[in-house]
Protein backbone atom coordinates (compact mmCIF):
# COMPACT_ATOMS: atom_id res chain seq x y z
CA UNK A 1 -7.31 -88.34 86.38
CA UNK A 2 -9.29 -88.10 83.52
CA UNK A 3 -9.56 -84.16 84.23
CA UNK A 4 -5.99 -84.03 84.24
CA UNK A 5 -5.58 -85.81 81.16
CA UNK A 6 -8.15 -83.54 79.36
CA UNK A 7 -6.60 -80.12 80.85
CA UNK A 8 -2.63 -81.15 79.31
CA UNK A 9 -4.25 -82.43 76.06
CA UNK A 10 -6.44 -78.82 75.75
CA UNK A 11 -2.79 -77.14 76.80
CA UNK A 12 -0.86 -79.19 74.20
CA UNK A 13 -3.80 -78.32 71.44
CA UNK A 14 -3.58 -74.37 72.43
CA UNK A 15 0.80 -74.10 71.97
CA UNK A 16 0.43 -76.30 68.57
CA UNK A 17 -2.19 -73.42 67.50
CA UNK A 18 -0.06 -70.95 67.72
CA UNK A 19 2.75 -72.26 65.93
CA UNK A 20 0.11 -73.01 63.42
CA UNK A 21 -1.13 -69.55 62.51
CA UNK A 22 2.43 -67.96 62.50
CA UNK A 23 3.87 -70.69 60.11
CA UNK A 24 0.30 -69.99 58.01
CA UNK A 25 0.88 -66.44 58.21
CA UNK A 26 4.44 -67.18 56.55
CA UNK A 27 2.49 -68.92 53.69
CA UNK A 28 -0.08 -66.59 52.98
CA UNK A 29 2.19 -64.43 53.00
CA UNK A 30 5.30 -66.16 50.84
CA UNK A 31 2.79 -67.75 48.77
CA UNK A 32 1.07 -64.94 47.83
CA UNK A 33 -2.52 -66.71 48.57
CA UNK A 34 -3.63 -64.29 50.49
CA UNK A 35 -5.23 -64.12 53.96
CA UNK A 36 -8.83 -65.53 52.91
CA UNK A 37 -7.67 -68.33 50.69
CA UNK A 38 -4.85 -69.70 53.33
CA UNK A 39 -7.38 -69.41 56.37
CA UNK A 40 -10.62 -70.67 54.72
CA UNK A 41 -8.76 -73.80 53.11
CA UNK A 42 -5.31 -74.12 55.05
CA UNK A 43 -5.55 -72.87 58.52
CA UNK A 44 -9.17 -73.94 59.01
CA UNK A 45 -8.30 -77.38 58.06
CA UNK A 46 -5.74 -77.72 60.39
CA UNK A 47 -7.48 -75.94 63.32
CA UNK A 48 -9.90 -78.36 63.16
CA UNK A 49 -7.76 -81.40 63.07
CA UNK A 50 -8.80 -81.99 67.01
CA UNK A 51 -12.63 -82.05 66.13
CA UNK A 52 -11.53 -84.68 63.32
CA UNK A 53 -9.54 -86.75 65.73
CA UNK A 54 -12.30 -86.54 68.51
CA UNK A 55 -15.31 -87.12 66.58
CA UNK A 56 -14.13 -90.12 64.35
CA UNK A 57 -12.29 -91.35 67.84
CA UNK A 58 -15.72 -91.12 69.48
CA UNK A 59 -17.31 -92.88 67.06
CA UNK A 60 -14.70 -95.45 67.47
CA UNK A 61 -15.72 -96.15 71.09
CA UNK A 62 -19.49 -96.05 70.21
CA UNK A 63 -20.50 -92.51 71.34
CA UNK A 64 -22.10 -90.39 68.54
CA UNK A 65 -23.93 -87.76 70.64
CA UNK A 66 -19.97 -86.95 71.26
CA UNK A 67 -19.22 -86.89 68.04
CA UNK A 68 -21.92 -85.09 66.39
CA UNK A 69 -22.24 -82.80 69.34
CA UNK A 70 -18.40 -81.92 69.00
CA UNK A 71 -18.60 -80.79 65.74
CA UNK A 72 -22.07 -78.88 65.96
CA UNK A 73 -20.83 -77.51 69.37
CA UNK A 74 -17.29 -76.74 67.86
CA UNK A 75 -19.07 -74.62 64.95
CA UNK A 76 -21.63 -73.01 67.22
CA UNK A 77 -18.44 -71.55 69.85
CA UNK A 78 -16.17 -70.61 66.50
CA UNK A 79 -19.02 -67.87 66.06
CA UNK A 80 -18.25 -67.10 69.49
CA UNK A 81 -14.65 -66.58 69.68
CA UNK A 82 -14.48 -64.44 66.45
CA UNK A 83 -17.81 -62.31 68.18
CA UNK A 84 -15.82 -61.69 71.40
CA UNK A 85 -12.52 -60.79 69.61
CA UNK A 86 -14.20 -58.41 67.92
CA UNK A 87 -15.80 -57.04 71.04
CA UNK A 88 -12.42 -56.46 72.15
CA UNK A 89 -10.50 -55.18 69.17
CA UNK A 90 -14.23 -52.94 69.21
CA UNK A 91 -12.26 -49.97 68.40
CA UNK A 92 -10.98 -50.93 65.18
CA UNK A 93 -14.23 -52.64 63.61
CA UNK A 94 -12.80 -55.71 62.38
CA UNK A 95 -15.90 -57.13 60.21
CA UNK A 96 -16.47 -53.37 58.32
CA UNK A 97 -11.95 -54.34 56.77
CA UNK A 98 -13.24 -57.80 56.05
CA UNK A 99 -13.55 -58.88 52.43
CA UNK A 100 -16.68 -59.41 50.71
CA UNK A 101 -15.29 -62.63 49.65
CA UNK A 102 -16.48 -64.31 53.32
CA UNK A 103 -20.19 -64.11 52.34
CA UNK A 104 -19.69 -66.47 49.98
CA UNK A 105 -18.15 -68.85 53.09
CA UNK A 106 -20.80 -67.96 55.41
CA UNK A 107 -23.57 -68.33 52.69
CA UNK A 108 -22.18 -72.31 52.44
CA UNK A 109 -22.32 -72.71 56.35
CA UNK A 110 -25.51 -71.68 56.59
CA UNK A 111 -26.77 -73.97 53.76
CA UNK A 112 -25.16 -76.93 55.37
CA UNK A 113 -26.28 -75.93 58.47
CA UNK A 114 -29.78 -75.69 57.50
CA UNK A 115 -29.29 -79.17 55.60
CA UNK A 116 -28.08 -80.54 59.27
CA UNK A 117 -31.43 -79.01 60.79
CA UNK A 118 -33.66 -80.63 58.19
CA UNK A 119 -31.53 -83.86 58.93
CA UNK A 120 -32.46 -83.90 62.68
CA UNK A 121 -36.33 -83.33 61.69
CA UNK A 122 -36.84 -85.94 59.34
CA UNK A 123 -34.77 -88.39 60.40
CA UNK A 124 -34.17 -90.15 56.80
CA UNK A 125 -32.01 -93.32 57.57
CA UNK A 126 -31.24 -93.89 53.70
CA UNK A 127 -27.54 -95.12 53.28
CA UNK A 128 -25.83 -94.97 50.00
CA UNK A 129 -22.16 -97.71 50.22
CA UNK A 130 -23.05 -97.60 54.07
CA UNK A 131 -22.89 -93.42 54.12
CA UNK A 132 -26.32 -91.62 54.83
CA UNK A 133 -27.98 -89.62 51.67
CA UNK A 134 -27.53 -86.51 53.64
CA UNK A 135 -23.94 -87.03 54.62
CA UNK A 136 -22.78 -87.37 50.65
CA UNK A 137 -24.77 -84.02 49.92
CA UNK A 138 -22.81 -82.15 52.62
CA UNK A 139 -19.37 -83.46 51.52
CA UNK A 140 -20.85 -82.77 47.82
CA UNK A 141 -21.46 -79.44 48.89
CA UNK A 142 -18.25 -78.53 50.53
CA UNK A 143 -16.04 -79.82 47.75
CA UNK A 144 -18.32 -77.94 45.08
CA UNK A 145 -16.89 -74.75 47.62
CA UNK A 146 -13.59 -75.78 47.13
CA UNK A 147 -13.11 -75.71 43.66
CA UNK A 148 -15.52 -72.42 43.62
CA UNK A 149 -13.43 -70.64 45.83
CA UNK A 150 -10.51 -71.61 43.91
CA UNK A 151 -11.34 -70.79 41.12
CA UNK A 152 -12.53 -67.64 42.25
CA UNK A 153 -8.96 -66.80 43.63
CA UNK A 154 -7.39 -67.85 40.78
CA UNK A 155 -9.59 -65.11 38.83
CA UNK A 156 -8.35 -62.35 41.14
CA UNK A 157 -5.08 -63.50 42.11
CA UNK A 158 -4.58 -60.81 44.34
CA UNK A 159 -7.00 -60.27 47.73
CA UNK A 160 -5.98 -57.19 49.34
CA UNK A 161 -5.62 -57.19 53.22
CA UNK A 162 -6.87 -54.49 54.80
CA UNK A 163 -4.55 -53.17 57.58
CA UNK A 164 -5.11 -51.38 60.85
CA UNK A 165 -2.72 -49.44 61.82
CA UNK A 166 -3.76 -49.35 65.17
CA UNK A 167 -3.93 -53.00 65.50
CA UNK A 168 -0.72 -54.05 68.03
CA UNK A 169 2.63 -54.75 65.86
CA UNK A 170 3.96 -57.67 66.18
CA UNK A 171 8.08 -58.44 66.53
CA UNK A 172 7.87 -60.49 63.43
CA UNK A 173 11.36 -62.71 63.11
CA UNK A 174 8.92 -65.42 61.52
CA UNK A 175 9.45 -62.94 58.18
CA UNK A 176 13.23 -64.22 58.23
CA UNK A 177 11.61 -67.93 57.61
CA UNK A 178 11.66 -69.66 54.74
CA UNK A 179 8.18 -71.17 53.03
CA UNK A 180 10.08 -74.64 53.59
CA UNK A 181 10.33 -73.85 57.00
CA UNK A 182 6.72 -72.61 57.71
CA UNK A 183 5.05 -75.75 55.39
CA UNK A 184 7.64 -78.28 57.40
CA UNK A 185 6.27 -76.26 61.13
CA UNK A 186 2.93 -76.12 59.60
CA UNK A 187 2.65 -80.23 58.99
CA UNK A 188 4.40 -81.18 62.68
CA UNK A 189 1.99 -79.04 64.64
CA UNK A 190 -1.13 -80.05 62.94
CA UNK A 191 0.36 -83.51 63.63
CA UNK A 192 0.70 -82.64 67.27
CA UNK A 193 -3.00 -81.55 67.37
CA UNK A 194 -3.88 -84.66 65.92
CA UNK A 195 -2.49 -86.74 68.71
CA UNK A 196 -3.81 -84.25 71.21
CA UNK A 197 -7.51 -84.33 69.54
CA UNK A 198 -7.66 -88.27 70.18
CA UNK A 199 -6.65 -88.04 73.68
CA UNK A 200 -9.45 -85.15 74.30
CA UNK A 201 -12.20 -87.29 72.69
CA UNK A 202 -11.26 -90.22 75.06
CA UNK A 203 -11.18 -88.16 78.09
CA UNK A 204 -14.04 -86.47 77.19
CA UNK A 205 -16.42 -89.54 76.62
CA UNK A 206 -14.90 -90.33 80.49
CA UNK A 207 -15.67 -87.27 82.11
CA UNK A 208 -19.03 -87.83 80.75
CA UNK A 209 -19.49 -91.29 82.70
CA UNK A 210 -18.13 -89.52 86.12
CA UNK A 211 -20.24 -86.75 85.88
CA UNK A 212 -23.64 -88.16 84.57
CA UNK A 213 -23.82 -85.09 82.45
CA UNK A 214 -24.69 -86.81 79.20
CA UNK A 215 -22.90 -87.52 76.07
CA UNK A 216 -24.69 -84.73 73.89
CA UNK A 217 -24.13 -81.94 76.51
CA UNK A 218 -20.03 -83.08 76.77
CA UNK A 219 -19.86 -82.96 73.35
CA UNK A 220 -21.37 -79.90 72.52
CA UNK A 221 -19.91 -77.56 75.23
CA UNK A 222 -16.98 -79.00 77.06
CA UNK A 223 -15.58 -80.63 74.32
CA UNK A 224 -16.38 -78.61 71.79
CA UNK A 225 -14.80 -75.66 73.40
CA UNK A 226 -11.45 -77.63 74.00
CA UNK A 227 -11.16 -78.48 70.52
CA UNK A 228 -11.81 -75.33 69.58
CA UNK A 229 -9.12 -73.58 70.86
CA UNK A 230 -6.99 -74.16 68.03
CA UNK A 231 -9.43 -71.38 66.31
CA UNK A 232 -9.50 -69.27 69.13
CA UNK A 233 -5.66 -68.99 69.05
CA UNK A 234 -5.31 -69.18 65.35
CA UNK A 235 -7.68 -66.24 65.20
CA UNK A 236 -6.04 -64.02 68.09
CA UNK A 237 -2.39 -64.43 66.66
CA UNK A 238 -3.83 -63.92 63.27
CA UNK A 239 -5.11 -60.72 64.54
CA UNK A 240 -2.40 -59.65 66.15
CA UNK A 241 -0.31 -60.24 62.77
CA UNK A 242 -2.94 -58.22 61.45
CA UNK A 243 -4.32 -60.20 58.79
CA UNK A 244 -7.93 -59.92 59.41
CA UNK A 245 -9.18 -61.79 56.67
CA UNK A 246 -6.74 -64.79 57.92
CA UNK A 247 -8.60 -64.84 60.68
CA UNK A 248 -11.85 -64.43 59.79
CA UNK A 249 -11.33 -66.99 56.95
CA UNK A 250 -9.97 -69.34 60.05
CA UNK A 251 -13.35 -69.29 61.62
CA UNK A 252 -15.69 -69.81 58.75
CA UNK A 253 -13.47 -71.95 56.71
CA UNK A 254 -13.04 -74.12 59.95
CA UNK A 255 -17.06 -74.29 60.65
CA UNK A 256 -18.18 -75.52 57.46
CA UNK A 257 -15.52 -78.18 57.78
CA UNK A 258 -16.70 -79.11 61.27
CA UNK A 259 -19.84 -79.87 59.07
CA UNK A 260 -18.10 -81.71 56.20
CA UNK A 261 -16.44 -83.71 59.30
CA UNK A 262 -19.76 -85.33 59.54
CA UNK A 263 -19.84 -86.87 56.24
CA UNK A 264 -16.27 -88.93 57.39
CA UNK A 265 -18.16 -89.80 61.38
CA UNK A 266 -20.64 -91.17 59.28
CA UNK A 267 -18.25 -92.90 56.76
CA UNK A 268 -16.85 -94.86 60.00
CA UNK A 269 -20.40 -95.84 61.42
CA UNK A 270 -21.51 -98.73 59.99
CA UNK A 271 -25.32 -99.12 61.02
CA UNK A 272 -26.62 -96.70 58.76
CA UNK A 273 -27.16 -93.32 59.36
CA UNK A 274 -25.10 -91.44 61.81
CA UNK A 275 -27.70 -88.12 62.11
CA UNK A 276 -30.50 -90.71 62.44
CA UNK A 277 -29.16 -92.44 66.03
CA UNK A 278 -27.87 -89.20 67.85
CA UNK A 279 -30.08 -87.04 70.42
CA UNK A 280 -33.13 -84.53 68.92
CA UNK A 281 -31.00 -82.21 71.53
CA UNK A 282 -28.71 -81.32 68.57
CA UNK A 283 -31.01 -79.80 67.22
CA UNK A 284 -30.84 -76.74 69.02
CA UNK A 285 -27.07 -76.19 68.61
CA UNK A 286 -27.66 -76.29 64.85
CA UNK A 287 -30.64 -73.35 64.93
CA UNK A 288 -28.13 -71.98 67.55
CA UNK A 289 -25.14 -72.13 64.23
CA UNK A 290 -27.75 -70.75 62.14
CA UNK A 291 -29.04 -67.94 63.98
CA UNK A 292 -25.44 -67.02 64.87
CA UNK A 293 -23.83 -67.53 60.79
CA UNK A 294 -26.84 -65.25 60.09
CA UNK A 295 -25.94 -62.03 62.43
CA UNK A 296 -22.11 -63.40 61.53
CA UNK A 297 -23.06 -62.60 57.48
CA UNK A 298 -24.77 -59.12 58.10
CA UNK A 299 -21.96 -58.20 60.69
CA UNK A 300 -19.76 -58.45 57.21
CA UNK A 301 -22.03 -57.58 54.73
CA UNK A 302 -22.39 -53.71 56.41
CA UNK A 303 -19.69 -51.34 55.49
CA UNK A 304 -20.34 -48.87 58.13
CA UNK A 305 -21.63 -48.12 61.23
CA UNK A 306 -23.35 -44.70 62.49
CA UNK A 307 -22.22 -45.31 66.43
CA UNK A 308 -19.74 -47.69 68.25
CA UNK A 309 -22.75 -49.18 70.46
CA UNK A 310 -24.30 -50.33 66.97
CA UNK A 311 -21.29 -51.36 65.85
CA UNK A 312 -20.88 -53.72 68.24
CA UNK A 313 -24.57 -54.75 68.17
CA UNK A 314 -24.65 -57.96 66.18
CA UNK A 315 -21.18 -59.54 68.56
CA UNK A 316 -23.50 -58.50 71.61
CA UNK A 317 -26.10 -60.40 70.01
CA UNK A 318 -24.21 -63.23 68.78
CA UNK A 319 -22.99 -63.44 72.49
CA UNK A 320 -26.33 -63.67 74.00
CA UNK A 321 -27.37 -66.53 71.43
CA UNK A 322 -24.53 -68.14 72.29
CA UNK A 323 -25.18 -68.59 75.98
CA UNK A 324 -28.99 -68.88 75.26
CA UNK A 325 -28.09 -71.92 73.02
CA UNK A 326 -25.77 -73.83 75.31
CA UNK A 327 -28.54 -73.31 78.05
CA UNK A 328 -31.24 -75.04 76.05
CA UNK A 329 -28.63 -77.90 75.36
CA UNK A 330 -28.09 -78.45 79.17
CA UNK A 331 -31.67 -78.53 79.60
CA UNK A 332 -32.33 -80.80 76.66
CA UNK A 333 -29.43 -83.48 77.19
């Protein structure tokens, strides 16, 4: 039953997504915020309201390889989804429209992610109020982003998208809504993935116990993924709206909040250190995040590409480091 449970939660998560990046779309575009600002702060927030919901749930119930490993794993398969979309949309080379402006996004995930790595090393148990040292410099980190990039919009008030016109149109009647409309659709579905996160964190720590798979594994693939299809939706519809930079700010807005997630798991854990009483195995999915936010940043940072075949080189790549990864988490859990 728990299967069942976890399948119509993971259904439920997928419909609220989409609602989410239409009515986000609406906003962006009402607003006049702008694809990157709306994704990296908005959208990615609420995407990753079932990896909030999961991870704080699982701590709740005393599992923190399923909470640490949803939010590591979560990050790790957000590289993948944006890696295969681009695979398929191959034609019109997605990262060479993106905005410069996601370096500076990527740049802060891979700090934090290396921060995470250094974290799993050492093993410092030092609690400040109860919250480990290196939990406060993550959420110190992510809310020094915050008012960066808003600042940083503020100073060019306009980001341009770049549109492809070969990119599928979309029958758009959401243009006909109203900003009250989209903000009022916006709050009830991230609501609805909120209830639908919870249940997936409970099913998930019970699917662990029937299949003997371990805790750290669960939570870095299975429920990871499930959790994360709020992005992979978000990002597809976002696509297909074609607002690239919506999308890609979904992704890496959404994985350096998976990280900043951890500051709040270990806000709820009260026997010190959260990073200092989960598996060594998590280890690997945070190289994994790193490896991939690395191929991720130069996949942006070119502007052009002298064949197809090596323009699809670093999503091939991040592909294969993707599987690699989740491999040497099996084998390590």
């Amino acid at each position: 039953m728990a299967f069942v449970w976890f399948v119509l939660a993971a259904v439920v998560t997928i419909y609220a997504a989409m609602k989410l990046s239409t009515y986000a779309d609406v906003i962006s575009t009402k607003t006049g915020m702008g694809g990157l600002l709306v994704g990296t702060l908005l959208l990615a927030g609420a995407t990753s309201l079932p990896e909030v919901t999961t991870s704080f749930s699982a701590v709740w119930i005393g599992n923190n390889d399923i909470a640490i490993g949803n939010l590591l794993g979560s990050t790790l398969f957000n590289v993948f989804i944006i890696a295969c979309f681009d695979l398929y949309f191959r034609k019109k080379q997605l990262f060479l429209q993106a905005s410069n402006d996601h370096l500076f996004t990527a740049g802060i995930g891979m700090l934090m992610t290396l921060l995470i790595m250094i974290t799993l090393i050492i093993r410092i148990d030092y609690t400040i109020l109860g919250i480990g040292i290196d939990s406060l410099l993550i959420a110190a980190i992510y809310l020094a982003k915050i008012l960066i990039l808003g600042r940083l919009s503020q100073n060019r008030q306009t980001l341009k998208q770049h549109e492809d016109p070969l990119l599928a149109k979309v029958d758009s009647s959401e243009k006909m809504m109203s900003l009250r409309q989209a903000v009022i659709g916006f709050i009830i579905a991230a609501i609805v993935i909120m209830g639908a996160g919870t249940m997936l964190s409970i099913m998930g720590d019970q699917i662990a116990v029937i299949t003997g798979l371990g805790s750290s594994f669960i939570g870095s693939f299975l429920v990871a993924a499930a959790t994360s299809f709020p992005e992979a939706v978000s990002v597809l519809v976002a696509l297909r709206l074609k607002n690239i930079n919506l999308a890609l700010g979904s992704i890496l807005g959404s994985n350096i909040f998976n990280i900043f997630i951890i500051a709040g798991a270990d806000a709820m854990y009260r026997e010190g250190s959260i990073m200092s009483s989960v598996s060594s195995s998590h280890l690997t999915t945070a190289i994994g995040i790193f490896i991939l936010s690395g191929i991720l940043t130069y996949a942006i940072l070119r502007k052009k590409a002298a064949s197809g075949f090596k323009y699809m080189l670093p999503s091939l790549l991040a592909i294969v480091v993707y599987f690699v990864s989740s491999y040497l988490i099996f084998m390590n859990s």
